[in-house]
Protein backbone atom coordinates (compact mmCIF):
# COMPACT_ATOMS: atom_id res chain seq x y z
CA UNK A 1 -18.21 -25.98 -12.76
CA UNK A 2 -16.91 -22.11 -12.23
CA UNK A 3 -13.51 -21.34 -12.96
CA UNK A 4 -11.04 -21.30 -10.35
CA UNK A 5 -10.51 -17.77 -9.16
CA UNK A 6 -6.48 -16.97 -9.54
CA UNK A 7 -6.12 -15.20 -6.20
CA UNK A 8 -7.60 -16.59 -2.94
CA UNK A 9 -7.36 -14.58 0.52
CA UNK A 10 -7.08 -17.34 3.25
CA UNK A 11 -8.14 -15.50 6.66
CA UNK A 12 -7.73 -16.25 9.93
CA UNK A 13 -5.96 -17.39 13.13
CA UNK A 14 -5.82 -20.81 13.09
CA UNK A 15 -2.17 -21.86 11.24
CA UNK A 16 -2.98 -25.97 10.76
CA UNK A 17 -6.52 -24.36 8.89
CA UNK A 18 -4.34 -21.79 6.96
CA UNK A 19 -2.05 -24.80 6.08
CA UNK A 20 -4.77 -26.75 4.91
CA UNK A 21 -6.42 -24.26 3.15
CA UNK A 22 -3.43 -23.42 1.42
CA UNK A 23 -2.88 -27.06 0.16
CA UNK A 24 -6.28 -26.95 -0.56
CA UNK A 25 -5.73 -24.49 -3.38
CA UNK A 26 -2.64 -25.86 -4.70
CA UNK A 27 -4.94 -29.02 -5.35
CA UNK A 28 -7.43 -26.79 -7.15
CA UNK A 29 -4.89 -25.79 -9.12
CA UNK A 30 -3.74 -29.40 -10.47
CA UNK A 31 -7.58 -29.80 -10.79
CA UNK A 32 -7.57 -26.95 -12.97
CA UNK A 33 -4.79 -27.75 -15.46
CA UNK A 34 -5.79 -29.74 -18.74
CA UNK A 35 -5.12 -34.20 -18.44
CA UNK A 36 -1.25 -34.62 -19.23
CA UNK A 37 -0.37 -31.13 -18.42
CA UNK A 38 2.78 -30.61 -15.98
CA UNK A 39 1.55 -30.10 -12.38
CA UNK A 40 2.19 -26.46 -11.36
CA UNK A 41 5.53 -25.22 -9.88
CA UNK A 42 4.88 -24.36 -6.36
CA UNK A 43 6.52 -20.98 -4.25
CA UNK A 44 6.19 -20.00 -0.59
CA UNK A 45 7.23 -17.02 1.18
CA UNK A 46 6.72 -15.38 4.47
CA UNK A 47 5.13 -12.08 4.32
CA UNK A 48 8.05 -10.14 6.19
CA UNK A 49 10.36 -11.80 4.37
CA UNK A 50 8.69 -10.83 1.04
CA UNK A 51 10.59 -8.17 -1.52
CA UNK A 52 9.81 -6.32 -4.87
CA UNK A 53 12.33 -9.23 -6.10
CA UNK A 54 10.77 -11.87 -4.38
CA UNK A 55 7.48 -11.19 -5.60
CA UNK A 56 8.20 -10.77 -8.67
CA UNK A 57 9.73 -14.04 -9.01
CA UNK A 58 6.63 -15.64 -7.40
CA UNK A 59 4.74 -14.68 -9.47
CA UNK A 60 6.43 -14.84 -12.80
CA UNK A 61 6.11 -17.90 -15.39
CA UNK A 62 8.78 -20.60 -14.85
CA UNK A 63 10.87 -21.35 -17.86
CA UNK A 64 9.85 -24.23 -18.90
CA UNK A 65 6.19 -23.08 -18.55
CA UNK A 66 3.07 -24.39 -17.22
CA UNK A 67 1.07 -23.13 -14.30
CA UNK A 68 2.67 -21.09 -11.27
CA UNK A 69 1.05 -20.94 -7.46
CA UNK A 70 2.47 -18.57 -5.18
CA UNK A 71 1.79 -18.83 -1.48
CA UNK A 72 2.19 -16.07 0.90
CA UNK A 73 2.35 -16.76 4.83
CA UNK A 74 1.39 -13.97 7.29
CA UNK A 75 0.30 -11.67 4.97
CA UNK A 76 -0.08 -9.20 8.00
CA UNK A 77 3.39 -8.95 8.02
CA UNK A 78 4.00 -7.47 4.41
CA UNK A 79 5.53 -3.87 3.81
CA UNK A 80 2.71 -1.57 2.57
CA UNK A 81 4.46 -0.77 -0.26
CA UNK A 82 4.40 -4.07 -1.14
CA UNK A 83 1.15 -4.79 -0.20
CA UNK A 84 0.35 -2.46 -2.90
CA UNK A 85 2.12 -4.36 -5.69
CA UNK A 86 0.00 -7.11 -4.27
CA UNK A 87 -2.86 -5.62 -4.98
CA UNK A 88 -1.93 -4.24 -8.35
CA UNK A 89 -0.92 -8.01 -9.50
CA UNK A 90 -4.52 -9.27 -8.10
CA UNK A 91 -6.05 -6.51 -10.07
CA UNK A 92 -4.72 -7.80 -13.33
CA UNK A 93 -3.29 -11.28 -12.85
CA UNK A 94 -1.09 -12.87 -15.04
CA UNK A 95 -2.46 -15.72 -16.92
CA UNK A 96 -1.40 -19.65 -15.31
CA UNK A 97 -0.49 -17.52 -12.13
CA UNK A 98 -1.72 -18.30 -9.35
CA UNK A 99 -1.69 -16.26 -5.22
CA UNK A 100 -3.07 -17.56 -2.09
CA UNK A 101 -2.55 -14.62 0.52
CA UNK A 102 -2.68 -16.15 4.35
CA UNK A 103 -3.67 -13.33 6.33
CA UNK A 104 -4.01 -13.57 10.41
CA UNK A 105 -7.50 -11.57 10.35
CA UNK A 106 -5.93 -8.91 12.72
CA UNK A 107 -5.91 -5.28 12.85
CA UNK A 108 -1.97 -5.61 11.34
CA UNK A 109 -1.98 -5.29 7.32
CA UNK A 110 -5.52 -4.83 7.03
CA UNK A 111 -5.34 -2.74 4.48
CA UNK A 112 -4.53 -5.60 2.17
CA UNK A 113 -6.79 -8.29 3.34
CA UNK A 114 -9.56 -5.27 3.39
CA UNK A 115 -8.42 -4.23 -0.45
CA UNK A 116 -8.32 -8.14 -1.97
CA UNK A 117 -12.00 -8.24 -0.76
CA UNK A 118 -12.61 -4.96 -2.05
CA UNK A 119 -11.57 -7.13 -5.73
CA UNK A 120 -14.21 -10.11 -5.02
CA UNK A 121 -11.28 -12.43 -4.63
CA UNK A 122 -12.25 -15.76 -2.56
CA UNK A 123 -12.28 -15.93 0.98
CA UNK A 124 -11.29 -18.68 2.93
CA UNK A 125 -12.31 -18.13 6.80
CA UNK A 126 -9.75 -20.27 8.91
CA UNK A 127 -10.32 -18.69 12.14
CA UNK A 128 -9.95 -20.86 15.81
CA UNK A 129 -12.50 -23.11 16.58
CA UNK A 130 -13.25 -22.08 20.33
CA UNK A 131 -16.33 -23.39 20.75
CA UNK A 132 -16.92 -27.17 21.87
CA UNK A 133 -20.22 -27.81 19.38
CA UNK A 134 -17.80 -26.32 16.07
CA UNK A 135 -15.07 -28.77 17.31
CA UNK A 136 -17.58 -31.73 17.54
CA UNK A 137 -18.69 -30.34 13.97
CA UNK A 138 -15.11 -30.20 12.92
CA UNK A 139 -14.63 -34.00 13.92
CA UNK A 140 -17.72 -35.41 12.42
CA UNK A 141 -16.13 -33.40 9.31
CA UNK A 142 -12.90 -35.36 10.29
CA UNK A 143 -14.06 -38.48 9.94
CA UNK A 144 -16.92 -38.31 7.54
CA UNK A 145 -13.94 -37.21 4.84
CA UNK A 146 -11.71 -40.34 5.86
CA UNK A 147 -14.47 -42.66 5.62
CA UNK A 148 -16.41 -43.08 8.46
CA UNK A 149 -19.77 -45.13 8.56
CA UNK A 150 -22.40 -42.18 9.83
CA UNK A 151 -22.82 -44.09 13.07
CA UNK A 152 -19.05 -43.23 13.54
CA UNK A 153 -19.13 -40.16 12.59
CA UNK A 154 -22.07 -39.49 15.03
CA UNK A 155 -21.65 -36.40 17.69
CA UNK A 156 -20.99 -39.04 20.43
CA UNK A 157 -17.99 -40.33 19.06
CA UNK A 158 -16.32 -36.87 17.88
CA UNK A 159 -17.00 -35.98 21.88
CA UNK A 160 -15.36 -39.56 22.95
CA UNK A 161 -12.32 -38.54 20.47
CA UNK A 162 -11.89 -35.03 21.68
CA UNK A 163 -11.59 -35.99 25.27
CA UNK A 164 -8.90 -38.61 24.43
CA UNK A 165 -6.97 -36.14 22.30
CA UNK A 166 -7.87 -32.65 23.19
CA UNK A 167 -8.60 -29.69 21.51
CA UNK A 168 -5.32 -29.37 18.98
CA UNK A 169 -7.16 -29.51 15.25
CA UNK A 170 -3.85 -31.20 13.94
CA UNK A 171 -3.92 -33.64 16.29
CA UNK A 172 -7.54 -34.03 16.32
CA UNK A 173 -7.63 -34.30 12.18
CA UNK A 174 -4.46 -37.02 12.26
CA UNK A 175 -6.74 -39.36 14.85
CA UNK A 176 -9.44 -39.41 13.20
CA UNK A 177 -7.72 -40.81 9.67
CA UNK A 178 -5.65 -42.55 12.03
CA UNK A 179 -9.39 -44.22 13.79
CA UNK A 180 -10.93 -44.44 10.17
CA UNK A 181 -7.71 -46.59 8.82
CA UNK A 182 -7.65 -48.57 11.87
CA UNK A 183 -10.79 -49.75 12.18
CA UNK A 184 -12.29 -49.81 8.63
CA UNK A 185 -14.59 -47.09 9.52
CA UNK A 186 -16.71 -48.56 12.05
CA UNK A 187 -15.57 -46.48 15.18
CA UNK A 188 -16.85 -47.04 18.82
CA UNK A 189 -16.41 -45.17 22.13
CA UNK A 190 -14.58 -47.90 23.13
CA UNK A 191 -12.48 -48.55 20.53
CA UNK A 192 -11.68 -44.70 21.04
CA UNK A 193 -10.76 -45.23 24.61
CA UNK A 194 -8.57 -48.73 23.70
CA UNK A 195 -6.80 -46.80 20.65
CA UNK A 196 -5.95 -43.83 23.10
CA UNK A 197 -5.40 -46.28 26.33
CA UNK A 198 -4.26 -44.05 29.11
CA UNK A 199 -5.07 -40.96 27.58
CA UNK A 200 -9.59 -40.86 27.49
CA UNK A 201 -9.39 -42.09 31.25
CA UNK A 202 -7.33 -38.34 32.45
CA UNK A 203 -9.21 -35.87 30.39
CA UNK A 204 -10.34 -32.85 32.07
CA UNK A 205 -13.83 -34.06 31.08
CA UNK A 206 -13.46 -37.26 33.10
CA UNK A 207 -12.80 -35.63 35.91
CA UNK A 208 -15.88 -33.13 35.94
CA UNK A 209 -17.78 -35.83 34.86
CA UNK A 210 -17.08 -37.98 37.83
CA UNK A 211 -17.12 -34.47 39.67
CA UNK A 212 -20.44 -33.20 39.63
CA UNK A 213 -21.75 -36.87 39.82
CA UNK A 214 -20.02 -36.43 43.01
CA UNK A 215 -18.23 -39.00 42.88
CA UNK A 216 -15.18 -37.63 44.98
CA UNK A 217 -13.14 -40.91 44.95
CA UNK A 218 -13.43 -41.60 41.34
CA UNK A 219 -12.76 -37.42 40.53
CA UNK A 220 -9.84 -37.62 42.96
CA UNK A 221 -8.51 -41.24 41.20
CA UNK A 222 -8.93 -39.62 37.81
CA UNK A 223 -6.83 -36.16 38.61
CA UNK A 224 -4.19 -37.93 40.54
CA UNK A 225 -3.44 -40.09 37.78
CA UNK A 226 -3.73 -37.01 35.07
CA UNK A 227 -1.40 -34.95 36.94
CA UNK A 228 1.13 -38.28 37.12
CA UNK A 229 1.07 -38.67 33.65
CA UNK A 230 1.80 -34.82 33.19
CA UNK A 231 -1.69 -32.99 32.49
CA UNK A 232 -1.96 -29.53 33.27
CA UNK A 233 -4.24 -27.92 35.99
CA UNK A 234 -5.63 -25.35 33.62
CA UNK A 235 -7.61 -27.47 31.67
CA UNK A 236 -9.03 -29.56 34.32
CA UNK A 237 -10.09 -26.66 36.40
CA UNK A 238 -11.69 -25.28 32.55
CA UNK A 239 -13.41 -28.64 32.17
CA UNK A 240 -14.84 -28.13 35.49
CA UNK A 241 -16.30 -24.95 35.29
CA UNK A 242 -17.40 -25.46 31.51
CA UNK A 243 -19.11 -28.74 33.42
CA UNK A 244 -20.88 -26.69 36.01
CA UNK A 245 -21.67 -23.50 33.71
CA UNK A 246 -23.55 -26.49 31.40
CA UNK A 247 -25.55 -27.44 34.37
CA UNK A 248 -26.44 -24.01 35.10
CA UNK A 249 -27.28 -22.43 31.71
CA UNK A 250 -29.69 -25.79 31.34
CA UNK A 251 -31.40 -25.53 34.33
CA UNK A 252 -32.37 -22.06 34.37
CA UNK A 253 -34.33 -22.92 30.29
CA UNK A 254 -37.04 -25.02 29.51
CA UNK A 255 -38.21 -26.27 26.24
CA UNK A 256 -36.51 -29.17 24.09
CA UNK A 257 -33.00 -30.34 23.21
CA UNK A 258 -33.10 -29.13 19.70
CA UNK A 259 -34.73 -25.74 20.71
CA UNK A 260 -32.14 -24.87 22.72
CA UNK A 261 -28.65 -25.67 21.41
CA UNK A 262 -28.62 -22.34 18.91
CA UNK A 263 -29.46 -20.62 22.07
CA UNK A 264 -27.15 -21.74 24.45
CA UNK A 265 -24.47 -22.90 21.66
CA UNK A 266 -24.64 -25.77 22.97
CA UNK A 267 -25.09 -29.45 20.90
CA UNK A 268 -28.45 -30.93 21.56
CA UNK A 269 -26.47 -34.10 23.48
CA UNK A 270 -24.97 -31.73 25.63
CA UNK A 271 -28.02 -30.40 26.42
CA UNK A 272 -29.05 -33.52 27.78
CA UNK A 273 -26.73 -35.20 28.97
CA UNK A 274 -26.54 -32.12 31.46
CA UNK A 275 -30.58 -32.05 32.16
CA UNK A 276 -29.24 -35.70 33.61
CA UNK A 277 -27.14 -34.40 35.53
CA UNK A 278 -28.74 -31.51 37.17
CA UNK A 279 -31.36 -33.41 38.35
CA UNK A 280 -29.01 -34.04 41.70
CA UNK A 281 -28.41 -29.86 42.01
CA UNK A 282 -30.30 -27.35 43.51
CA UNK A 283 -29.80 -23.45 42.44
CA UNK A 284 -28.41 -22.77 45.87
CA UNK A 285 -25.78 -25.59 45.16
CA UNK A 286 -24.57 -24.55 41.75
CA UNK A 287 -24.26 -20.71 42.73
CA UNK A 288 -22.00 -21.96 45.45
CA UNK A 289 -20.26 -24.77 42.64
CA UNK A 290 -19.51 -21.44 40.35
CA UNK A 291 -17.69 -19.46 42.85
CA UNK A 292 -15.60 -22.43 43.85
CA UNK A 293 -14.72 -22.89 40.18
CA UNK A 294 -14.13 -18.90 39.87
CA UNK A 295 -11.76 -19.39 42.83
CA UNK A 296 -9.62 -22.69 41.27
CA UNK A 297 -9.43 -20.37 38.28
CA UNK A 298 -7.32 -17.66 39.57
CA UNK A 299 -5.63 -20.45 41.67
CA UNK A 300 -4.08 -22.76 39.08
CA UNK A 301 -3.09 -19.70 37.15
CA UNK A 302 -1.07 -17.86 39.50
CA UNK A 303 -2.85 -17.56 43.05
CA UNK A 304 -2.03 -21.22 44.52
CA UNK A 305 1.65 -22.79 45.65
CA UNK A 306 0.15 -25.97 45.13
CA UNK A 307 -2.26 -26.21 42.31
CA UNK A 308 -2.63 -30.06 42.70
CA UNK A 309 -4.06 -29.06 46.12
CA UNK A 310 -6.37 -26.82 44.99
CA UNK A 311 -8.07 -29.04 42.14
CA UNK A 312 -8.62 -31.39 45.24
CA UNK A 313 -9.85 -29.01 47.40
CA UNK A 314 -12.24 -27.94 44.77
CA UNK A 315 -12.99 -31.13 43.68
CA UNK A 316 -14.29 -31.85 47.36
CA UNK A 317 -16.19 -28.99 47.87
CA UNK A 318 -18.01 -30.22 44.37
CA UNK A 319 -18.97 -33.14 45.41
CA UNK A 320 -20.36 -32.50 48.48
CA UNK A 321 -22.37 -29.87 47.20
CA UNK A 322 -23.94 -32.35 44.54
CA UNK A 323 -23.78 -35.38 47.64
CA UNK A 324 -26.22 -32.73 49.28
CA UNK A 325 -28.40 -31.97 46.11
CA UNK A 326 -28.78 -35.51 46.14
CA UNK A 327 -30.25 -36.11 49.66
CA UNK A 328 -32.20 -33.02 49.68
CA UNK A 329 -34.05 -35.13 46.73
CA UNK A 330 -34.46 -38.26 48.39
């Protein structure tokens, strides 16, 4: 096994990733240190609140010795003249020292994320997971690393779990252990939906789902209750139109699941699971669906008095567009 590398650049914009990266090397560290030996003494700092004095205390040998691992948060954020001492001590570290730099990947104090890669250190990319199929891959991760069987940690049941708990990674990571501990492992979509009563049954996804089924009164059920219980407009209307743009992206390509989903960055389940759907929609019908979800857009941010009103409008129009796919098939 390779030595540990003393100095480790953790990059990106995604703090609970940064924080887990960060503990992440600290655990290297105890890895690292011969059986019996002291675990190391542990410093954090902020970048802006960093000084010559500061530094040089993190990353100086305590007293009773033994190994040292200095953290520094928003790196962006340090002076550049210390950002140069930085860069001097990761030149020419000092032996059982120990640096993890967090920087926010921005344009801000580039010049020391740019120079630490510029010395080979490691880099640890924890940049925001904005795509649906990386935060399905995220959860299977999730659960595979509390102890999931691999029929629970299947793509299916990281969707189920998403929907009940949304998009937070923090929250996401704590249900799944949470899932894994519960239920020794063997996870279900319905044990998903019992363990998050209340909360699966007013996603955003629920309602598209029952949406462009057109299922009006189950779409309009599903929102009334979400709103009751406090969820925002913006992600239903997102849910929507990330429902319809599916529909549309998939019906305009042919050729298999598989084939497709590096294409369209879109998981092969998605993939079909939307084929399923669009059989019910003509072209004609889905142009019209994306212009009604363009309009709730700029509605529930800003446009509407009543956003309530205008997911239900929306919702309407919807569903009578895929009612009318559906008889034009009959």
């Amino acid at each position: 096994m390779a030595a540990l590398e003393p100095i480790r650049l953790i990059q990106g914009d995604d703090e609970f990733l940064a924080e887990r990266a960060a503990a992440d090397f600290v655990k290297a560290v105890r890895a690292e240190l011969p059986e019996g030996e002291t675990a190391p003494a542990v410093n954090r700092i902020s970048g802006g609140d960093l000084t010559a004095g500061a530094f040089a205390e993190l990353t100086s040998p305590t007293l009773f010795g033994g190994a040292v691992v200095g953290i520094i948060e928003s790196g962006q954020d340090i002076d550049k003249d210390l950002a140069a001492a930085v860069l001097a001590f990761a030149k020419q570290p000092a032996p059982d020292i120990y640096l993890a730099v967090c920087h926010n990947g921005g344009n801000k104090g580039k010049g020391l994320a740019e120079g630490l890669k510029k010395l080979n250190v490691e880099v640890v990319r924890v940049s925001k997971i904005k795509r649906l199929p990386d935060r399905v891959a995220f959860v299977r991760g999730e659960l595979r690393d509390a102890g999931a069987s691999p029929r629970s940690a299947s793509a299916e049941i990281a969707d189920t779990i998403i929907q009940a708990v949304g998009s937070d990674l923090r929250e996401l990571a704590s249900a799944c252990a949470q899932l894994v501990a519960d239920t020794d492992g063997k996870i279900t979509q319905e044990s998903v939906a019992q363990y998050y009563s209340g909360r699966a049954e007013v996603s955003g996804f629920t309602v598209a789902d029952a949406t462009i089924a057109g299922d009006a009164a189950e779409a309009l059920g599903a929102l009334r209750w979400a709103m009751q219980v406090g969820v925002d407009a913006v992600p239903i209307a997102d849910a929507l139109a990330m429902a319809v743009r599916n529909l549309s992206r998939v019906a305009a390509e042919r050729g298999g699941a598989a084939q497709l989903a590096g294409q369209l960055g879109m998981a092969p389940w998605q993939i079909e699971k939307a084929r399923k759907q669009a059989r019910n929609w003509t072209a004609d019908a889905l142009a019209e669906a994306m212009r009604v979800c363009a309009r709730l857009n700029g509605e529930v941010k800003g446009g509407a008095d009543d956003r309530g009103w205008a997911l239900e409008h929306a919702i309407l129009e919807i569903t009578r567009l895929s009612a009318a796919g559906k008889a034009s098939r009959v």
